[in-house]
Every structure is written in structure tokens, then in C-alpha cells.
Protein backbone atom coordinates (compact mmCIF):
# COMPACT_ATOMS: atom_id res chain seq x y z
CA UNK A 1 0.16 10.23 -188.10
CA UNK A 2 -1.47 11.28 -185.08
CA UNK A 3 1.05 11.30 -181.76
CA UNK A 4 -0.23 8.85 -178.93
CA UNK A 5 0.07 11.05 -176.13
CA UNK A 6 -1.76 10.87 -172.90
CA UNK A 7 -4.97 12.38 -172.50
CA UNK A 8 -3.40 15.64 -171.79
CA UNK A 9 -5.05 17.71 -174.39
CA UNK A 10 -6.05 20.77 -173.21
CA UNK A 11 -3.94 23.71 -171.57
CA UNK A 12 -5.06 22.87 -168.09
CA UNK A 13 -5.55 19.76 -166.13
CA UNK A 14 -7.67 19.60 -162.97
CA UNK A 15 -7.13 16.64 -160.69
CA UNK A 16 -9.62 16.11 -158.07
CA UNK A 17 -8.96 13.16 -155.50
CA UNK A 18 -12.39 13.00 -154.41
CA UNK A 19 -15.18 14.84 -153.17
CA UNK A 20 -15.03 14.62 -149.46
CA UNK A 21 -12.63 16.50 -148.11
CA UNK A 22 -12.30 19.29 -151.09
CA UNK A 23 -8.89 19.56 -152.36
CA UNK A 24 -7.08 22.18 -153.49
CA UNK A 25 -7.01 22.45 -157.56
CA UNK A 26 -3.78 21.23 -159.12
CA UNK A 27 -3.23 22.62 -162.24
CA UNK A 28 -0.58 21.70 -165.63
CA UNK A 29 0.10 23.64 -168.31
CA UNK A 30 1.18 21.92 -171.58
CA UNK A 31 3.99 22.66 -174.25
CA UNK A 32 4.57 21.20 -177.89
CA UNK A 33 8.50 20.72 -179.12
CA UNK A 34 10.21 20.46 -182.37
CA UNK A 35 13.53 18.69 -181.37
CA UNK A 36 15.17 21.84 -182.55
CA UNK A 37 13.26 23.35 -179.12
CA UNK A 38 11.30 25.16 -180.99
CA UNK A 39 7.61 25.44 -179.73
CA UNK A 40 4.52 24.75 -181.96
CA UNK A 41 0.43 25.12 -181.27
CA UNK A 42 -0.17 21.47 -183.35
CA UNK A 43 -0.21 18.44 -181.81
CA UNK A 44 0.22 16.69 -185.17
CA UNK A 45 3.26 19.16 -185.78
CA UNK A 46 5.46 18.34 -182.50
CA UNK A 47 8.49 15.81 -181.78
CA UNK A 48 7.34 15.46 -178.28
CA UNK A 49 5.14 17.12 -175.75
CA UNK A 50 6.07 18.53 -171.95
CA UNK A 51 4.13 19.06 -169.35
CA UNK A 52 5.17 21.22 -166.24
CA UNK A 53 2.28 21.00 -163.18
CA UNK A 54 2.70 23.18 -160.03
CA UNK A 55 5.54 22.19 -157.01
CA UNK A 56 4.82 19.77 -154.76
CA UNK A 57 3.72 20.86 -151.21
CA UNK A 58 6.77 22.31 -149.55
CA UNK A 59 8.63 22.72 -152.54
CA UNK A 60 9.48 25.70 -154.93
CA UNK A 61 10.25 23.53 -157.84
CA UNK A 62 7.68 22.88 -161.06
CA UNK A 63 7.40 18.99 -161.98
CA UNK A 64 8.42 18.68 -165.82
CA UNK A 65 7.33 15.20 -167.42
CA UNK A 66 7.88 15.11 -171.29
CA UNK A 67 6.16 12.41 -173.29
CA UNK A 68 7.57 10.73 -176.54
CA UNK A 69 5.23 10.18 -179.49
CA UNK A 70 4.29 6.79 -178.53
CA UNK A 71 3.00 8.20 -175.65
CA UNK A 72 6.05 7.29 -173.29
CA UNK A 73 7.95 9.16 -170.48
CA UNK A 74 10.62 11.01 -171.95
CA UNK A 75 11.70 12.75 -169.14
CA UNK A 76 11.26 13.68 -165.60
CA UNK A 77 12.64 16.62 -163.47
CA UNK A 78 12.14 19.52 -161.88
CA UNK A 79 12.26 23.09 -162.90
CA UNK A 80 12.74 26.63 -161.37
CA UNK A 81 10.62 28.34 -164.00
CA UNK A 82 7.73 27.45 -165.35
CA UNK A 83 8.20 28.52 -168.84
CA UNK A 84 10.75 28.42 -170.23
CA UNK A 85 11.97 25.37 -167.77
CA UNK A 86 15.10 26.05 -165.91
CA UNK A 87 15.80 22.15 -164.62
CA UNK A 88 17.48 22.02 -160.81
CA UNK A 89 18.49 18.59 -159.28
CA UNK A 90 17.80 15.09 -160.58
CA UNK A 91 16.89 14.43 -164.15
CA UNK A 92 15.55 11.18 -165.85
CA UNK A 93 16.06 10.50 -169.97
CA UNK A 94 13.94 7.25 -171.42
CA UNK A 95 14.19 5.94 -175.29
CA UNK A 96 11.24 5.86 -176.66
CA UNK A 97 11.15 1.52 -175.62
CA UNK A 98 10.88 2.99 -172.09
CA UNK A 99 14.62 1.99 -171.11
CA UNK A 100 16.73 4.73 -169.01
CA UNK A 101 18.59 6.69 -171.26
CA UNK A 102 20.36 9.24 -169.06
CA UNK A 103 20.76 10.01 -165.50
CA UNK A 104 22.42 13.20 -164.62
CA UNK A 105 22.05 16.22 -162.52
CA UNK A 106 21.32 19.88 -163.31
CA UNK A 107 21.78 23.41 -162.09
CA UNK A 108 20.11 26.36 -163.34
CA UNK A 109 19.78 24.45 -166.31
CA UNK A 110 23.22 23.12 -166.86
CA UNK A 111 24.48 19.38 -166.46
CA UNK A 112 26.51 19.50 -163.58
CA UNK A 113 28.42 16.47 -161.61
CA UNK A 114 28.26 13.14 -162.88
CA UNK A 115 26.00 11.66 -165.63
CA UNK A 116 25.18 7.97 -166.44
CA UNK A 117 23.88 7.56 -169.96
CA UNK A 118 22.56 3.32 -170.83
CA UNK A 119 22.53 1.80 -174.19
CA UNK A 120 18.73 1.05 -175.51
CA UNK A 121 19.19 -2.58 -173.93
CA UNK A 122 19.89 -1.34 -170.53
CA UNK A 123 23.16 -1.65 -170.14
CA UNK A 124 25.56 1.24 -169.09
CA UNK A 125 27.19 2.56 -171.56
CA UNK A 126 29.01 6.16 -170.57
CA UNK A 127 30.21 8.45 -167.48
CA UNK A 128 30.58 11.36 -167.87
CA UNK A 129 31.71 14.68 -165.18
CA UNK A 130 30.18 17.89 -166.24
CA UNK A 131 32.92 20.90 -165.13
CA UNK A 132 31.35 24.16 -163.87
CA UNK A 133 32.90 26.47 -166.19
CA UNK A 134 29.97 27.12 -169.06
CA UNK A 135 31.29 27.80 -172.65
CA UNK A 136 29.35 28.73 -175.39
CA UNK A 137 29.97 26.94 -179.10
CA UNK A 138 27.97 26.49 -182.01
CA UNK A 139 26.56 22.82 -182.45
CA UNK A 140 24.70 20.66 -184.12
CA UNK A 141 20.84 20.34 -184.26
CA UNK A 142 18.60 17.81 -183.52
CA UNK A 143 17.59 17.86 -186.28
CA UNK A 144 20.63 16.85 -187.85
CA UNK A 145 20.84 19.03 -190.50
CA UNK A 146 21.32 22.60 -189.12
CA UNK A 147 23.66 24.22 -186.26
CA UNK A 148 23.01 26.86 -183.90
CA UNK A 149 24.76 28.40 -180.98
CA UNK A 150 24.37 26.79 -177.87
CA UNK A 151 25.91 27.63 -174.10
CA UNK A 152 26.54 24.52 -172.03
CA UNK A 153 29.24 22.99 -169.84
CA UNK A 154 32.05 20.77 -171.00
CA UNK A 155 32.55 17.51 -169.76
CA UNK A 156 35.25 14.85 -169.35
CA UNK A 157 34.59 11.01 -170.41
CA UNK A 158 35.31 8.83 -166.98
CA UNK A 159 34.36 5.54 -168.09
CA UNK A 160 32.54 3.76 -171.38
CA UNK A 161 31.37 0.55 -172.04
CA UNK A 162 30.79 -1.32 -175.52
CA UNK A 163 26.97 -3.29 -175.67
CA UNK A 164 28.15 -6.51 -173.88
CA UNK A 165 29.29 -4.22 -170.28
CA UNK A 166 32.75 -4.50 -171.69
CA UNK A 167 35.15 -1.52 -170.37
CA UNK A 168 36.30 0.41 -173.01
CA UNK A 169 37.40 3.13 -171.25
CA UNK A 170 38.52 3.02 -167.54
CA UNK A 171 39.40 5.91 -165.04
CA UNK A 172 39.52 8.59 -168.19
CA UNK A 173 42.03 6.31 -170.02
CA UNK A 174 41.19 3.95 -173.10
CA UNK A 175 39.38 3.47 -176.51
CA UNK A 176 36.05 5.55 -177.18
CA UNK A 177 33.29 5.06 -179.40
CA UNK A 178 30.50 7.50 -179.85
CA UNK A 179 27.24 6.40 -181.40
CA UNK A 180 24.71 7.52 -183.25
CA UNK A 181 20.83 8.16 -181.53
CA UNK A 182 19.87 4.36 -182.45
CA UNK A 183 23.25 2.79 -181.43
CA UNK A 184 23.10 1.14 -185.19
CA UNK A 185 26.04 2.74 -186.18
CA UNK A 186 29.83 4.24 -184.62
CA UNK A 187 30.33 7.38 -185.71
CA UNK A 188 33.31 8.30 -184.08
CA UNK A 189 36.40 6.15 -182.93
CA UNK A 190 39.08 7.46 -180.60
CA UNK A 191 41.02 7.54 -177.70
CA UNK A 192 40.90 9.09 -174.43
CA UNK A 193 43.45 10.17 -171.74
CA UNK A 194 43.22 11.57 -168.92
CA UNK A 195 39.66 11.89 -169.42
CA UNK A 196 39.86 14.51 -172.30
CA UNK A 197 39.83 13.23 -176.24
CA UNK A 198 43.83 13.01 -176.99
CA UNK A 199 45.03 11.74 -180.72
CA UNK A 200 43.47 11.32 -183.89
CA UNK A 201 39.27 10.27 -183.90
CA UNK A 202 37.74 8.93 -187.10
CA UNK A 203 34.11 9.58 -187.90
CA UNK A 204 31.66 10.26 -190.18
CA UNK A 205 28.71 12.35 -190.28
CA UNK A 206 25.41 10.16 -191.56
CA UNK A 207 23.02 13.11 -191.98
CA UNK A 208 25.64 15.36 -193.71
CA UNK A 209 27.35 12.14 -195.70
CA UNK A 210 30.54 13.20 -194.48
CA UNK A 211 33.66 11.37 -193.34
CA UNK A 212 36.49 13.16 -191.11
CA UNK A 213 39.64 12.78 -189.54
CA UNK A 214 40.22 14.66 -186.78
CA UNK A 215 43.55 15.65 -184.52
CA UNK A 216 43.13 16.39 -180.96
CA UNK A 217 45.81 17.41 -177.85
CA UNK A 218 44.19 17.24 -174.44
CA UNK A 219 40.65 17.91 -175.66
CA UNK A 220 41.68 20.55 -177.69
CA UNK A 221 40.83 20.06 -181.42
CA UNK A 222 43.77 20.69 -183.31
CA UNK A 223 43.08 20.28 -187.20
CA UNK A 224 40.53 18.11 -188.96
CA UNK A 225 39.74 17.39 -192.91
CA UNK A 226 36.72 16.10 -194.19
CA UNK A 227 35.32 14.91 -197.29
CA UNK A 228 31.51 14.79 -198.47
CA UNK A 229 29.83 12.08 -200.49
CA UNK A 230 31.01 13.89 -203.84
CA UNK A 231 34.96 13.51 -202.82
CA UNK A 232 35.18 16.85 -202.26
CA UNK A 233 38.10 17.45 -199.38
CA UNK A 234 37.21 20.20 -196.55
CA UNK A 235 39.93 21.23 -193.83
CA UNK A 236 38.71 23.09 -190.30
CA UNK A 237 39.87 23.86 -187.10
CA UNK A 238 35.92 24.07 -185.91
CA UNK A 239 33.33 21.20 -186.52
CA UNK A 240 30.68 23.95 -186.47
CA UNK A 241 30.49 27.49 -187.37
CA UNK A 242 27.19 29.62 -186.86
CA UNK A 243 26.26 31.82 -189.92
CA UNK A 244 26.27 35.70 -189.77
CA UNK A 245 25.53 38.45 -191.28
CA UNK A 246 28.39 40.45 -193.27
CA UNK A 247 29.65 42.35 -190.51
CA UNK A 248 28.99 40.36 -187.81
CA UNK A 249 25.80 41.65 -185.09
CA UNK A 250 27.01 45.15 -185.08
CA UNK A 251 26.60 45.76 -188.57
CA UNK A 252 23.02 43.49 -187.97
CA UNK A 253 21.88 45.99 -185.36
CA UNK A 254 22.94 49.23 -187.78
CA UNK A 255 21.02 47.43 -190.53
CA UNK A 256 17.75 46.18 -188.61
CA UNK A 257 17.62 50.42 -187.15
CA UNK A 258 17.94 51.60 -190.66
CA UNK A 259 15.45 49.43 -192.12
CA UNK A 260 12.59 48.71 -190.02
CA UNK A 261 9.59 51.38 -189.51
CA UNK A 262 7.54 51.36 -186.82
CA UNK A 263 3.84 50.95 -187.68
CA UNK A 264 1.81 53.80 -187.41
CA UNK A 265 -0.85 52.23 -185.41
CA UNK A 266 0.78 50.58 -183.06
CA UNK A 267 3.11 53.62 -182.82
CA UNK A 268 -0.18 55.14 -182.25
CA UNK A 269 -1.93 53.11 -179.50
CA UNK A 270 1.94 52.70 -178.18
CA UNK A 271 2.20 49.02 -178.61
CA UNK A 272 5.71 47.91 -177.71
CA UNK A 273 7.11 43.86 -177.46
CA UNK A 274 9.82 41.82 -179.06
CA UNK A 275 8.83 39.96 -182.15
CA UNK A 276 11.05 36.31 -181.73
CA UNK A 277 11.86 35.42 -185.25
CA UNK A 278 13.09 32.00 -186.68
CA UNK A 279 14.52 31.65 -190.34
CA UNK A 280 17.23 29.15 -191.72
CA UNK A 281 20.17 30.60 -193.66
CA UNK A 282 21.16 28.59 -197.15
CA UNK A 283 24.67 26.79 -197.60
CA UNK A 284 25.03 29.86 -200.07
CA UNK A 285 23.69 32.61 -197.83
CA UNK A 286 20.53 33.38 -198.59
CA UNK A 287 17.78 33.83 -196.25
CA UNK A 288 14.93 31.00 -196.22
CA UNK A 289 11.34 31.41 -195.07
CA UNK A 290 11.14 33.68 -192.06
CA UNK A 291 8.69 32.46 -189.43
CA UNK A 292 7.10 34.57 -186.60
CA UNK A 293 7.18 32.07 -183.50
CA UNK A 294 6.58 34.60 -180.43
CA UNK A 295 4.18 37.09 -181.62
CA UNK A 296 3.43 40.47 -179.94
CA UNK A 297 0.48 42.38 -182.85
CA UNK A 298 -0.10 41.56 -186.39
CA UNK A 299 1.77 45.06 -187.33
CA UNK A 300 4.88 44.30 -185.57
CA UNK A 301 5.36 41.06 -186.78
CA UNK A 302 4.54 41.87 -190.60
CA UNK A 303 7.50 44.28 -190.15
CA UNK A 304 9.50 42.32 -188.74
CA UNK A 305 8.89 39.80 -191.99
CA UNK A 306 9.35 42.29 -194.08
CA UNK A 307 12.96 43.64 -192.93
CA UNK A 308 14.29 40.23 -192.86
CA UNK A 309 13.19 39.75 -196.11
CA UNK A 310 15.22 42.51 -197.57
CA UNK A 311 18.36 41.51 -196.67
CA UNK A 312 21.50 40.39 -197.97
CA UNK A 313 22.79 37.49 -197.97
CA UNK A 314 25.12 36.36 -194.79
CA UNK A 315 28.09 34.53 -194.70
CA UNK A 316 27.06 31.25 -194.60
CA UNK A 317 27.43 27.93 -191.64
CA UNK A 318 29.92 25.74 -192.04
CA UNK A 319 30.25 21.67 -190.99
CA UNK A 320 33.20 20.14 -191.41
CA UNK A 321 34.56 22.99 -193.33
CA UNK A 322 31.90 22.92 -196.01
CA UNK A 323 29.16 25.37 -196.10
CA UNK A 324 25.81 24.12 -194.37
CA UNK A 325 22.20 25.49 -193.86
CA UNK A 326 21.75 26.71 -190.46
CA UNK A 327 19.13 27.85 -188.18
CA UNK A 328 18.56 30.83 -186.20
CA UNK A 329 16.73 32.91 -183.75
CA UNK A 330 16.75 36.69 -184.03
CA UNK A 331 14.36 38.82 -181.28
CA UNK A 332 13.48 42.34 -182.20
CA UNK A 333 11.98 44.56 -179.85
CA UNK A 334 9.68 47.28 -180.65
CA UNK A 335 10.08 50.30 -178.04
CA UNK A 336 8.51 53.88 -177.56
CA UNK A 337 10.86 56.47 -176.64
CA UNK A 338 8.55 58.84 -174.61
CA UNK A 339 9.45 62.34 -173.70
């Protein structure tokens, strides 16, 4: 199915607001997502498409706009960097029927302060207050399926609101329900108090097919169980655990100097880089198709292939306590030591 984007096919944009006087060239550079945030070169192939045109006059910030599929805003903001985007200030989230989906605020691109996120119909629907101190946790993907580690700030739950503008939740105190993207279904039901999760939550997991029970004491997860479609019972004390290799990235780093040879031509002509990898790792281990997605020469990244190829298998992700396939990013740098 071919995406209904914008007219915004080509690397560059020129805009020209007439002939008389001549104005300065404004130029926009264009970028294609997986959901995962994972860049592609097909148009056919991406979730959505950014695109991030030069500061305003007077300002230091790039303008980010991000369309969805059907060729609606996604979001608006600004960024510090051009690529990748570092958002600063004000930032706008649609659904893809053009209704508001978030409003929140970001520095050095972190929510920060206080965020407003709507149902699909409009209507508000959570508050949230981001705290300054940024942790770093492994999460779930996009694409529902995987996890990955992700840095971000945590947040406590001021106010929600059920479809009808009904309070559910009122100065950090009450009953909270968490939805899933379509706000179909409630995945999770529990309380809050003083702004911070506090009690048992109920939930279940529709991409995993997983229902838990989970204990929490002032935001703190305490214990949780699980059990998956089979009736197969899982207890954790994390939701999500990243996968890694035996060892941990010590014994990763000893491994990837032991096994990787640097090609003779480009050890030759002195060609030097870092070769970003992305590969998923199996619920038993093993290591699935590795994918070159930031290439520096054709030598470099065929090594870098073949290495990852060779190895054994890591200790595998977990969700809910039950092994899960899980994405990751690995960069390897190729560099000369010159005497």
C-alpha cells in the first residue's frame, strides 16, 4: 500500500515566495521511521515520515513536522539538532483522525514539566509531571513485540479522566486506567496515591497474550506473576529485561576484539567508521538476521556481519518473566592505530 504523504519526496525542498524580491532558499531534509525509530531509504517500508527544515529567522532551533501514513500531522516541534532531532520547548502529538494526542514540553530531548495527553474523541484524558531526574530501563517497543533499553524521565500521574470527562483520578489520588494505542481496550487497572502507582494493578498484555498481577509501594514495583495464553505461570520483579550476551558487555567487547579482522583494503587505504548494526535476539537466544543500518564501506560492514554471525547464543529478554525476542543496536567502530 503506498503511504499518502505530502508531496515531500525528494531530500530537499525549495520554497520560493515569488520572484520579485529574491528570497533566500529554504531548504528540508526528509527522514523515513519504523516505529521502532529505526530509519529506512523506502517510502513503502516506513511507519511515518519526518521532516526537519532550517530555524526560523532569529531562531537556533530546526522545525520537525512528522506526517502519519494518511498523510496527516503527526507531530510538530522544534529541535536542536538536525539529525538525529534533539526536541527543545513545545511539542504537538495528533492520531492519525487529526485529533491532539499529546501536549507536553521537552528539554534536550526529554519530557519535562507537565504533559496533557486527549482521548481520540478530544477529550482530556491524562496529566502527567515529568521529574528531572533521567533513569534508564528497558521497555517495550513500538512494535509491540520486542524491548530495548531506553533512557527517559519518570513521571507522576496528576489527574485522569475516563471517555465521558469523568475524574478518575484527582490531585495524584484515585482509580487509573491505562489504555491501549486505540483506546478499544484497558489494559491496566489500578490505583494511584500520591501521584505514584500504590497497590495491586491488573493487566494484560494483548500483543504478548499475557495477563498479570502486579504489586506496587509508592511507585516502586514490588512483585508481579504472569501467565501466557498456554497457562503457563511467570513471576518477576521487572516487566522488562534487555537480552545480553553471556558475560554481560565486557565479555561482548573481549569477544568482538578477538573475532573481528580488519580488512586488508580498507586497512590499506586507512578507512576507519563505526558500522551501526541492528539484529533481534530469539526467546531462546539465538541471534536473528543481522542488518547493517548505518554503513561506513562494503568491507567493514561484511565484517561486521560476519562476527555477529559467529556468535553464541545470549541470554535471552524477558516480559513478564517469560523469555521474549528482543531488539538491539550494537555500533562497532573500525580504528587505525598509527605510529
Amino acid at each position: 500500500m503506498k503511504l499518502l504523504y505530502p508531496l515531500l519526496l525528494v531530500l530537499c525542498t525549495v520554497f520560493c515566495y515569488g520572484q520579485k524580491p529574491k528570497q533566500k532558499l529554504k531548504y528540508r531534509t526528509i527522514y523515513l521511521f519504523k516505529f521502532d525509530g529505526r530509519k529506512v531509504k523506502q517510502i513503502d517500508s516506513a511507519d511515518y515520515m519526518q521532516v526537519v527544515s532550517e530555524p526560523d529567522s532569529g531562531s537556533k532551533l530546526y522545525n520537525v513536522k512528522e506526517y502519519h501514513k494518511n498523510g496527516k500531522v503527526r507531530f510538530l516541534g522544534k529541535s536542536s539538532t538536525l539529525y538525529p532531532i534533539t526536541l527543545q520547548g513545545q511539542g504537538l502529538s495528533y492520531y492519525t483522525n487529526g485529533s491532539k494526542k499529546l501536549i507536553a514540553y521537552y528539554k534536550d530531548g526529554y519530557l519535562t514539566g507537565a504533559a496533557y495527553q486527549f482521548f481520540p474523541n478530544g477529550k482530556p484524558y491524562l496529566v502527567k509531571q515529568y521529574l528531572t531526574t533521567i533513569k534508564k530501563d528497558t521497555v517495550k517497543s513500538t512494535n509491540h513485540t520486542t524491548s530495548f533499553v531506553k533512557s527517559y524521565r519518570d513521571s507522576l500521574i496528576i489527574s485522569a479522566f475516563d471517555t465521558t470527562g469523568k475524574a478518575l483520578v484527582e490531585d495524584g489520588n484515585g482509580h487509573f486506567i491505562q489504555y491501549d494505542e486505540n483506546f478499544k481496550t484497558a489494559v491496566e487497572d489500578g490505583f494511584v496515591k500520591d501521584s505514584l502507582l500504590n497497590g495491586k494493578l491488573k493487566g494484560r498484555d494483548l500483543d504478548l497474550n499475557m495477563i498479570f498481577e502486579e504489586t506496587y509501594f509508592k511507585g516502586k514495583l514490588v512483585s508481579g506473576t504472569s501467565q501466557d495464553s498456554a497457562g503457563v505461570k511467570f513471576t518477576y520483579l521487572q516487566r522488562f529485561v534487555s537480552a545480553k550476551f553471556p558475560g554481560g558487555n565486557e565479555a561482548l567487547n573481549k569477544y568482538m576484539q578477538k573475532k573481528v579482522r580488519y580488512p586488508i583494503w580498507d586497512n590499506s587505504w586507512e578507512v576507519e567508521g563505526q558500522v551501526m548494526l541492528h539484529f533481534a535476539v530469539h526467546r531462546d537466544g539465538t541471534i536473528g538476521k543481522v542488518e547493517v543500518f548505518s554503513s561506513v564501506e562494503a568491507g567493514l560492514d561484511e565484517e561486521s556481519v560476519r562476527a555477529f554471525k559467529l556468535m553464541p547464543p545470549w541470554v535471552p529478554a524477558k516480559a513478564y518473566g517469560k523469555n521474549a525476542l528482543s531488539d538491539y543496536d550494537f555500533p562497532m567502530s573500525y580504528n587505525l592505530i598509527r605510529y
